[in-house]
Protein backbone atom coordinates (compact mmCIF):
# COMPACT_ATOMS: atom_id res chain seq x y z
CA UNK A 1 66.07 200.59 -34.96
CA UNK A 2 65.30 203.47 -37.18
CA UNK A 3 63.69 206.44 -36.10
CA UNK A 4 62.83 207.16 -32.22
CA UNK A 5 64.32 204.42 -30.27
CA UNK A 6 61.95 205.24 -27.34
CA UNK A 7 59.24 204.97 -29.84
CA UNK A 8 60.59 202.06 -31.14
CA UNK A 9 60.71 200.00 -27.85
CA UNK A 10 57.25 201.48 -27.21
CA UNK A 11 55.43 199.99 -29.89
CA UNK A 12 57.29 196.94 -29.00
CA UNK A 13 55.90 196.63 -25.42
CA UNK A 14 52.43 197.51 -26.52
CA UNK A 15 52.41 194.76 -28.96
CA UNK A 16 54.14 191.85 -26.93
CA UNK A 17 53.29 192.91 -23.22
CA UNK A 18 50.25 195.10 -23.79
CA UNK A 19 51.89 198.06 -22.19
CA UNK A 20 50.55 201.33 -23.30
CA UNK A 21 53.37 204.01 -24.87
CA UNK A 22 51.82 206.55 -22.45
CA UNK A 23 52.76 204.14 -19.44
CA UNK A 24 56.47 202.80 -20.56
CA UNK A 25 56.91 206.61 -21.25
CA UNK A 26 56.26 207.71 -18.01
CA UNK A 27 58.64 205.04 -15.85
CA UNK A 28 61.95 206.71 -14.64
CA UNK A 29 64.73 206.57 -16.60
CA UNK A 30 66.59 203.89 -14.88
CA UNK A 31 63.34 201.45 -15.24
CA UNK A 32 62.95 202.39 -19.00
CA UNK A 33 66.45 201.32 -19.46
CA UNK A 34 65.99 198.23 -17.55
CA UNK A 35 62.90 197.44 -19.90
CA UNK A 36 65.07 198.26 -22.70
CA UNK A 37 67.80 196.19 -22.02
CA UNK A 38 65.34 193.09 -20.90
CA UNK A 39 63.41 193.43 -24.43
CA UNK A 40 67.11 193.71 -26.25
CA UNK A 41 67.88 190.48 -24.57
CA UNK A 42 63.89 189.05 -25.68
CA UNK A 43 64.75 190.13 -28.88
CA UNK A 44 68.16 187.88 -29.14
CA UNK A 45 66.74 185.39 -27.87
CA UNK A 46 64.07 185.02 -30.22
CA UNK A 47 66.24 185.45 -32.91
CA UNK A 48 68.44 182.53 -31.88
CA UNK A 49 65.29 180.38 -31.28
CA UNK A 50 64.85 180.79 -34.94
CA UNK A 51 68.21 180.77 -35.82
CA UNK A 52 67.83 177.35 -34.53
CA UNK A 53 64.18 176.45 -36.02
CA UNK A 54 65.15 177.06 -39.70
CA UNK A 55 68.88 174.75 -39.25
C-alpha cells in the first residue's frame, strides 16, 4: 500500500464494511490493528479465491 497505510485500510473498510474513516480512526490502537490484520487476512483470501477462479 502506497501512501498512508491508515488511510489506506480506511478507504478499504468504508468500501467493503461501510465503516466510516472518522469511526475506524477513532478505535484504540490495539482494535485498529486487529481490523488491520483481519482485512490483511480478507485480502489473501480473496486473492487466493481468484488465484483459484482463473486456474
Amino acid at each position: 500500500m502506497e501512501g498512508d497505510p491508515e488511510a489506506a485500510y480506511a478507504h478499504y473498510v468504508l468500501h467493503k464494511f461501510h465503516i466510516l474513516p472518522s469511526a475506524f480512526l477513532a478505535l484504540s490502537r490495539n482494535e485498529k490493528a486487529f481490523v488491520m490484520a483481519s482485512v490483511d487476512e480478507q485480502v489473501k483470501a480473496e486473492k487466493k479465491q481468484a488465484a483459484r477462479i482463473k486456474r
